[in-house]
PDB file of N, CA and C in Angstrom:
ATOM      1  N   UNK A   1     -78.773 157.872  13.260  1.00  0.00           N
ATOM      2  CA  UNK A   1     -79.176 157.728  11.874  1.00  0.00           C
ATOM      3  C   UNK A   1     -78.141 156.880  11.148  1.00  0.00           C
ATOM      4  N   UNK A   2     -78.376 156.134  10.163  1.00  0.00           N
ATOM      5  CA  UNK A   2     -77.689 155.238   9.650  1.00  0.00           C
ATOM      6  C   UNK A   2     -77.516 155.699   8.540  1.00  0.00           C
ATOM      7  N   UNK A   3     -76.304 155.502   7.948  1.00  0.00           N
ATOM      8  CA  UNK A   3     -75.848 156.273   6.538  1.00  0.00           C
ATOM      9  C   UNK A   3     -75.236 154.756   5.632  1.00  0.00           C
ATOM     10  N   UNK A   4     -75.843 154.783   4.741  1.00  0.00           N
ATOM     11  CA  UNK A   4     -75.174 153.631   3.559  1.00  0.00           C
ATOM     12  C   UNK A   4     -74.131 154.618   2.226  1.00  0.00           C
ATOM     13  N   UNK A   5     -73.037 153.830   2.408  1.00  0.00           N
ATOM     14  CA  UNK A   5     -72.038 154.673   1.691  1.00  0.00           C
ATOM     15  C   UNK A   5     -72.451 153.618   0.093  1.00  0.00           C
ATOM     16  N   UNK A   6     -72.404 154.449  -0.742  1.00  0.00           N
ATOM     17  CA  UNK A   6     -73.581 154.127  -1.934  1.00  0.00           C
ATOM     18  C   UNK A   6     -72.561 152.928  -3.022  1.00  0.00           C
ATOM     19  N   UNK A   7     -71.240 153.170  -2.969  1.00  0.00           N
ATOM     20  CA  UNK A   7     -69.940 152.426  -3.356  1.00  0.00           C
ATOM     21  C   UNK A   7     -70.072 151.059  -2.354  1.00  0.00           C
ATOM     22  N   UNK A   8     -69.851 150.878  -1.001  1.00  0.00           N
ATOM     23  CA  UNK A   8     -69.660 149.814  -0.780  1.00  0.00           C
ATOM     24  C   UNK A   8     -71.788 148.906  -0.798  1.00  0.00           C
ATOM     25  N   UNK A   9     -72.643 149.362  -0.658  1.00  0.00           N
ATOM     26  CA  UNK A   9     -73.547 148.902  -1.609  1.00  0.00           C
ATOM     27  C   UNK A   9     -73.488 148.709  -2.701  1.00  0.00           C
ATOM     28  N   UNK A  10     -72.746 149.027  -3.488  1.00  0.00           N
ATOM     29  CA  UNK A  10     -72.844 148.382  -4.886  1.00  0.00           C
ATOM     30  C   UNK A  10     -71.986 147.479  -5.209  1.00  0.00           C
ATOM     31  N   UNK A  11     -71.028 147.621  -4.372  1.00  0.00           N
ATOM     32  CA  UNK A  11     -69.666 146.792  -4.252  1.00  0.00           C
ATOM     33  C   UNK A  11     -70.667 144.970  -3.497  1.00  0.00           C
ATOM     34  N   UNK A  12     -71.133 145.005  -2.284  1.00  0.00           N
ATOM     35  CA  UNK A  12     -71.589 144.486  -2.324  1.00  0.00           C
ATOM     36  C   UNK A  12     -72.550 143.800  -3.047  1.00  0.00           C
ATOM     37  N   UNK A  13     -73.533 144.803  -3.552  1.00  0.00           N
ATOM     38  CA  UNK A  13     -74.476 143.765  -4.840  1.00  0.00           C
ATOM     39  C   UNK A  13     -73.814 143.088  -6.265  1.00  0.00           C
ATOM     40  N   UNK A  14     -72.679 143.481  -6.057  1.00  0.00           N
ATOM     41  CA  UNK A  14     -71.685 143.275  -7.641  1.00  0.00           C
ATOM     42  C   UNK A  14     -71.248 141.851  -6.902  1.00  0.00           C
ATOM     43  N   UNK A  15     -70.759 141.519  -5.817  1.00  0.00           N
ATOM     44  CA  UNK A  15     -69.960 140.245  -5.402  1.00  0.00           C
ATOM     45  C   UNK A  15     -71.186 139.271  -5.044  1.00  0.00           C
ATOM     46  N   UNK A  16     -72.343 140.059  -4.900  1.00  0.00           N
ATOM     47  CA  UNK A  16     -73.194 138.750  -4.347  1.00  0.00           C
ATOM     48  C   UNK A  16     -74.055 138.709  -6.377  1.00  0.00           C
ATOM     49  N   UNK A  17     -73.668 139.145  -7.171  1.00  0.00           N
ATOM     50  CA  UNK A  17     -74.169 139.065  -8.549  1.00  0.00           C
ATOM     51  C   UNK A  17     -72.957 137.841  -8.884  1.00  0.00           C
ATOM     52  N   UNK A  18     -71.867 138.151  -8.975  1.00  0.00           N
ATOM     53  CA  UNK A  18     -70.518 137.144  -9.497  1.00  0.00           C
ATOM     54  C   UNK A  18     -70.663 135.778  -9.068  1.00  0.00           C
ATOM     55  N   UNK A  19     -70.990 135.779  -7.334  1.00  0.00           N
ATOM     56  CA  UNK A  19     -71.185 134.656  -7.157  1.00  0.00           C
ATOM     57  C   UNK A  19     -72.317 133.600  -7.487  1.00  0.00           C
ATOM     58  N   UNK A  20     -73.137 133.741  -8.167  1.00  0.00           N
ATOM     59  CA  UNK A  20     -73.824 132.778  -9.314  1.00  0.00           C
ATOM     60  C   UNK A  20     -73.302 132.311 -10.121  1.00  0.00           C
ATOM     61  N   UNK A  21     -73.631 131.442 -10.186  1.00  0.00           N
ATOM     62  CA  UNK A  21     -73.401 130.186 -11.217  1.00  0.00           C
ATOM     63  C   UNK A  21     -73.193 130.933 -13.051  1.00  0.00           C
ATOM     64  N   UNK A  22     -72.378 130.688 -13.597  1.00  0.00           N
ATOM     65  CA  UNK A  22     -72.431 131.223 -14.882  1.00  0.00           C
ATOM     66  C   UNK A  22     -73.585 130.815 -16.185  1.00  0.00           C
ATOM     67  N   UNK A  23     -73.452 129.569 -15.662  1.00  0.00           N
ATOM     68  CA  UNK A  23     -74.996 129.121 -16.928  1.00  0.00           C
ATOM     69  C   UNK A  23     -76.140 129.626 -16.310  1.00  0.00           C
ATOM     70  N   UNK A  24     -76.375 130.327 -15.035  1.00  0.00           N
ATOM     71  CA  UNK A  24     -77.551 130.749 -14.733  1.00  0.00           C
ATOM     72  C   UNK A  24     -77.993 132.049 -15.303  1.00  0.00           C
ATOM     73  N   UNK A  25     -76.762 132.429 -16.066  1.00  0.00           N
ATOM     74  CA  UNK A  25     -77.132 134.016 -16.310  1.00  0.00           C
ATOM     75  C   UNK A  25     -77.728 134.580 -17.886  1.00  0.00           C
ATOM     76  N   UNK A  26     -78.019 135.100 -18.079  1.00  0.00           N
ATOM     77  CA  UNK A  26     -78.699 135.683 -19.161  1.00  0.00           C
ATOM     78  C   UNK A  26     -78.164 136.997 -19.467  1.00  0.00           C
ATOM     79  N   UNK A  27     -78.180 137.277 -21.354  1.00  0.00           N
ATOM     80  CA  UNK A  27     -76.943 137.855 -21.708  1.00  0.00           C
ATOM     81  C   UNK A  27     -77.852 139.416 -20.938  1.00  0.00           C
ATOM     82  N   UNK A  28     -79.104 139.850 -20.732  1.00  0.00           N
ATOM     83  CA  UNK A  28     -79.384 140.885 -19.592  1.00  0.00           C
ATOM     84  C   UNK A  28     -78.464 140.893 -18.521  1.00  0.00           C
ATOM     85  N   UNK A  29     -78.622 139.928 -18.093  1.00  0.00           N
ATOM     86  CA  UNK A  29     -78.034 139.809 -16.665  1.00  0.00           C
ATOM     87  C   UNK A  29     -76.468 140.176 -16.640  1.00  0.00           C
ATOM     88  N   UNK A  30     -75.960 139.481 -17.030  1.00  0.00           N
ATOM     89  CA  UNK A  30     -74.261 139.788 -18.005  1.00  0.00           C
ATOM     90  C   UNK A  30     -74.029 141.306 -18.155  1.00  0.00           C
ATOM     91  N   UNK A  31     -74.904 141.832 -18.785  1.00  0.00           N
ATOM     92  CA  UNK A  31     -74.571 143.060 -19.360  1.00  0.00           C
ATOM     93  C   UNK A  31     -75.410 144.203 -18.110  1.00  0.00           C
ATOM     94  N   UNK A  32     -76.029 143.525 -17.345  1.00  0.00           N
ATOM     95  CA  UNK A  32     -76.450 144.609 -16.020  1.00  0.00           C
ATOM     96  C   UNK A  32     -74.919 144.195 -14.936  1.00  0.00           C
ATOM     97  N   UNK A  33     -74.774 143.056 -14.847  1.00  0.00           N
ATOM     98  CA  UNK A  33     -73.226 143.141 -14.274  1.00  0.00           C
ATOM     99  C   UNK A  33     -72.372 144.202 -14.657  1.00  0.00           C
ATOM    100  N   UNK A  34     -72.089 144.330 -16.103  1.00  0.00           N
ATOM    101  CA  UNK A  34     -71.207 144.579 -16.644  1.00  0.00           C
ATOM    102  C   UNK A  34     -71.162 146.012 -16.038  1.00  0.00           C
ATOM    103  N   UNK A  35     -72.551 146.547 -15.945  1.00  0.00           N
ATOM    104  CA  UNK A  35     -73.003 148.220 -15.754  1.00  0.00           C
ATOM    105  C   UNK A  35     -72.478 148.350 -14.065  1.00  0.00           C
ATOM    106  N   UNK A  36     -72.802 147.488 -13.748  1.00  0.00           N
ATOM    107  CA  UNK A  36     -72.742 148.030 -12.436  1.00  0.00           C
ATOM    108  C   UNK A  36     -71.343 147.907 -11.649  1.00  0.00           C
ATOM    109  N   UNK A  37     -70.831 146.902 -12.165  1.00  0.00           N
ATOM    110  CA  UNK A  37     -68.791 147.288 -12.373  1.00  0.00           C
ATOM    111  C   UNK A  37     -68.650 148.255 -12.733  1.00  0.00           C
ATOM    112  N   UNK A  38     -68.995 148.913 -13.543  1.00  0.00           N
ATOM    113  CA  UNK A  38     -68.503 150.248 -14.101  1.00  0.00           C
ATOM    114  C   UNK A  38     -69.044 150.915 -13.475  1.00  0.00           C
ATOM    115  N   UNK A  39     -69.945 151.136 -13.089  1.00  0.00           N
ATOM    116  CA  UNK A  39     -70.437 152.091 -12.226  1.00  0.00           C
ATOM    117  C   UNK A  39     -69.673 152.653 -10.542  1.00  0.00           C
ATOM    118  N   UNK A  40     -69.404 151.100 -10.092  1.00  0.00           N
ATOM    119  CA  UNK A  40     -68.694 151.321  -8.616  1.00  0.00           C
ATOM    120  C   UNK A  40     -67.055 151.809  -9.292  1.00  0.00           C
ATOM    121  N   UNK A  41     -66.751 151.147 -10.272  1.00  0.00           N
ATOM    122  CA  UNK A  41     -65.594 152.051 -10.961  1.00  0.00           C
ATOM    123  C   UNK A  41     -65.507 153.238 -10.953  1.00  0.00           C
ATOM    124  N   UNK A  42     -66.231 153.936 -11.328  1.00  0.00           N
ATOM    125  CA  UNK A  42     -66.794 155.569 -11.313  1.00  0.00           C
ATOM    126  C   UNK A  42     -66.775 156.280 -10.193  1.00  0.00           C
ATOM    127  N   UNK A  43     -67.074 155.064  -9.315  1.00  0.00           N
ATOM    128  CA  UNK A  43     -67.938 156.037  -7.866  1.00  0.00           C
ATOM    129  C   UNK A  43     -66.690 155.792  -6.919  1.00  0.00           C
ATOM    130  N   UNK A  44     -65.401 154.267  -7.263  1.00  0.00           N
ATOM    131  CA  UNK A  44     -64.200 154.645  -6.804  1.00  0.00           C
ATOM    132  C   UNK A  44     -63.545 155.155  -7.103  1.00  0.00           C
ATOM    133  N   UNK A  45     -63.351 155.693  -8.492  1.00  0.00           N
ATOM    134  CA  UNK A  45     -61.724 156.731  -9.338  1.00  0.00           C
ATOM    135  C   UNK A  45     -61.509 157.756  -8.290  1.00  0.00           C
ATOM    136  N   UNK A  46     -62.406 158.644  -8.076  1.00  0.00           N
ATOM    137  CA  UNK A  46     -61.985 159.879  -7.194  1.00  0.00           C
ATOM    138  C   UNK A  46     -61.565 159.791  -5.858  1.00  0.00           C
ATOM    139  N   UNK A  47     -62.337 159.070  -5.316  1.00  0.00           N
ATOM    140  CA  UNK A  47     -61.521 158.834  -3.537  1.00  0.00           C
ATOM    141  C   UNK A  47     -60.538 157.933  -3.454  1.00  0.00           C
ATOM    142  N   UNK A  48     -59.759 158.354  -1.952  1.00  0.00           N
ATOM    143  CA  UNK A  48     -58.319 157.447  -1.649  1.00  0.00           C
ATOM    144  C   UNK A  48     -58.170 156.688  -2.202  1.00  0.00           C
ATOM    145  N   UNK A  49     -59.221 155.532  -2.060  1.00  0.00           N
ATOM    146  CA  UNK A  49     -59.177 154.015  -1.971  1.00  0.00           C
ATOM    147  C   UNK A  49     -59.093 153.590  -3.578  1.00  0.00           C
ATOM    148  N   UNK A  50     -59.585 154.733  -4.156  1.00  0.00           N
ATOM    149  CA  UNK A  50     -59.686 154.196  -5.690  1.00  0.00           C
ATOM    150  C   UNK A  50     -58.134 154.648  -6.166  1.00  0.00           C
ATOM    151  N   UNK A  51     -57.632 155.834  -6.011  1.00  0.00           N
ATOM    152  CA  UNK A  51     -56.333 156.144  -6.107  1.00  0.00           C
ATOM    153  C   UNK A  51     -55.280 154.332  -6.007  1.00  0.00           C
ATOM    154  N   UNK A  52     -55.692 154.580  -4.419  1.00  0.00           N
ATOM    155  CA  UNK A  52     -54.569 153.256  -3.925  1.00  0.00           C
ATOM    156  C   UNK A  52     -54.484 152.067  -5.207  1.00  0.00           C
ATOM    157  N   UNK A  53     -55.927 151.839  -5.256  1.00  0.00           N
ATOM    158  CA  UNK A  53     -55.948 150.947  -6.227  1.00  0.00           C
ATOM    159  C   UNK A  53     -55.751 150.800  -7.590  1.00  0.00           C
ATOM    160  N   UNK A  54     -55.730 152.198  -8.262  1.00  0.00           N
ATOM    161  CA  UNK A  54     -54.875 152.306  -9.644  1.00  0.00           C
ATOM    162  C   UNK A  54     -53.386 152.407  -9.029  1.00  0.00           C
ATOM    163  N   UNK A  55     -53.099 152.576  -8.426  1.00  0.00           N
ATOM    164  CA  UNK A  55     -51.007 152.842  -8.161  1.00  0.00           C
ATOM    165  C   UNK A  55     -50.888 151.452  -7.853  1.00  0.00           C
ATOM    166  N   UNK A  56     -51.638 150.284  -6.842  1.00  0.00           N
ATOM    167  CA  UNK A  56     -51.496 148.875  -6.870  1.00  0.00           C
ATOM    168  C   UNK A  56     -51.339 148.220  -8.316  1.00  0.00           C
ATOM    169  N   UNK A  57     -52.504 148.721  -9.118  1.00  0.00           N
ATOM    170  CA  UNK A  57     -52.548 147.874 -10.365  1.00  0.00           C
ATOM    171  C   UNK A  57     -51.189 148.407 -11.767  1.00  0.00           C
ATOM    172  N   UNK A  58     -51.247 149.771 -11.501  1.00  0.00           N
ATOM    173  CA  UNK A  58     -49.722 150.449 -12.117  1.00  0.00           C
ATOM    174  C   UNK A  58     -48.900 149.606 -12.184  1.00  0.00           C
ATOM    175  N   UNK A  59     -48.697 149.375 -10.765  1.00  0.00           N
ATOM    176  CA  UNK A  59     -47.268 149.036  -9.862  1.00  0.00           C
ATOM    177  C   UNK A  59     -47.515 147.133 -10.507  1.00  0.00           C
ATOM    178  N   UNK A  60     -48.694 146.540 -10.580  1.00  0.00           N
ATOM    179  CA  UNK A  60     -48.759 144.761 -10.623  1.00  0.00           C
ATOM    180  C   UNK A  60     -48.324 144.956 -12.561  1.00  0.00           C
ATOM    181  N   UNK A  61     -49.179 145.754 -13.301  1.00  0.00           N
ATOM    182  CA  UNK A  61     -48.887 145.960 -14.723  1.00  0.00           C
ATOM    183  C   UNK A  61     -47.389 146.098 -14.733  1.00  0.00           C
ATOM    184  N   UNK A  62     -46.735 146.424 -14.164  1.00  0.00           N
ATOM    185  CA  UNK A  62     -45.288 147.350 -14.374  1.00  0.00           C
ATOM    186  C   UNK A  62     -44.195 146.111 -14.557  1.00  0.00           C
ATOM    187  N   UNK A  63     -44.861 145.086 -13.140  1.00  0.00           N
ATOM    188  CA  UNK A  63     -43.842 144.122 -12.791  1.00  0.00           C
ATOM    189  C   UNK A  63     -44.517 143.001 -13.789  1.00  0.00           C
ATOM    190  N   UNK A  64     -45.782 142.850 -14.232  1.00  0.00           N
ATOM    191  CA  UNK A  64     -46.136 141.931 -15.278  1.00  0.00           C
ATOM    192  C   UNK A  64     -44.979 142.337 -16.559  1.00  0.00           C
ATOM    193  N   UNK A  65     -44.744 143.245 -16.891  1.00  0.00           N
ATOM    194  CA  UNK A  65     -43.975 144.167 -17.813  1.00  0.00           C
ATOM    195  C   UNK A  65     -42.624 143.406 -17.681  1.00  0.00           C
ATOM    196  N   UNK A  66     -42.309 144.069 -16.761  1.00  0.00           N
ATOM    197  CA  UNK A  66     -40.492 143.977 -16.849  1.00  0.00           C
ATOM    198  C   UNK A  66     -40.535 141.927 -16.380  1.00  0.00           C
ATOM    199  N   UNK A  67     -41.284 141.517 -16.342  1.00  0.00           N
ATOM    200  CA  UNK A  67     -40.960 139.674 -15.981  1.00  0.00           C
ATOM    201  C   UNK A  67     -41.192 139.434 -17.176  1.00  0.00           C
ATOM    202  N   UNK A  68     -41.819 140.194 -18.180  1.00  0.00           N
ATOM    203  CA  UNK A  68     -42.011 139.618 -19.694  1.00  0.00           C
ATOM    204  C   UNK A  68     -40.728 139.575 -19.976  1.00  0.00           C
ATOM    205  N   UNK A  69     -39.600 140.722 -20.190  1.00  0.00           N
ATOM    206  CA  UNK A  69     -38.637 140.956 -20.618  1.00  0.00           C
ATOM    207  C   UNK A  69     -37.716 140.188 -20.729  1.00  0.00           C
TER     208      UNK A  69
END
């Protein structure tokens, strides 16, 4: 039986949405992007991988930070 993990489907339909052309889009379209980023956002916060990736972005904010200084 084949199992689709419901995050990297959406992850996928979000990168094959970006890669269009920008004048092709319509402010719908824009704003169904917008949803469905947030959505795989949601569906990564709680597991590992979403963890890893707020302590990566912590850690890139931190050093954006202290190179301002």
């Amino acid at each position: 039986m084949l199992t689709i993990n419901v995050a990297v489907l959406l992850a996928v339909i979000v990168v094959l949405r970006l890669r269009r052309r920008a004048e092709a889009r319509s402010r719908f379209d824009e704003k169904l992007t917008v949803v469905l980023v947030l959505e795989l956002g949601v569906l990564l916060a709680p597991t590992p991988a979403g963890a890893g990736i707020a302590d990566f972005l912590g850690q890139l904010a931190g050093g954006v930070t202290q190179a301002g200084r």
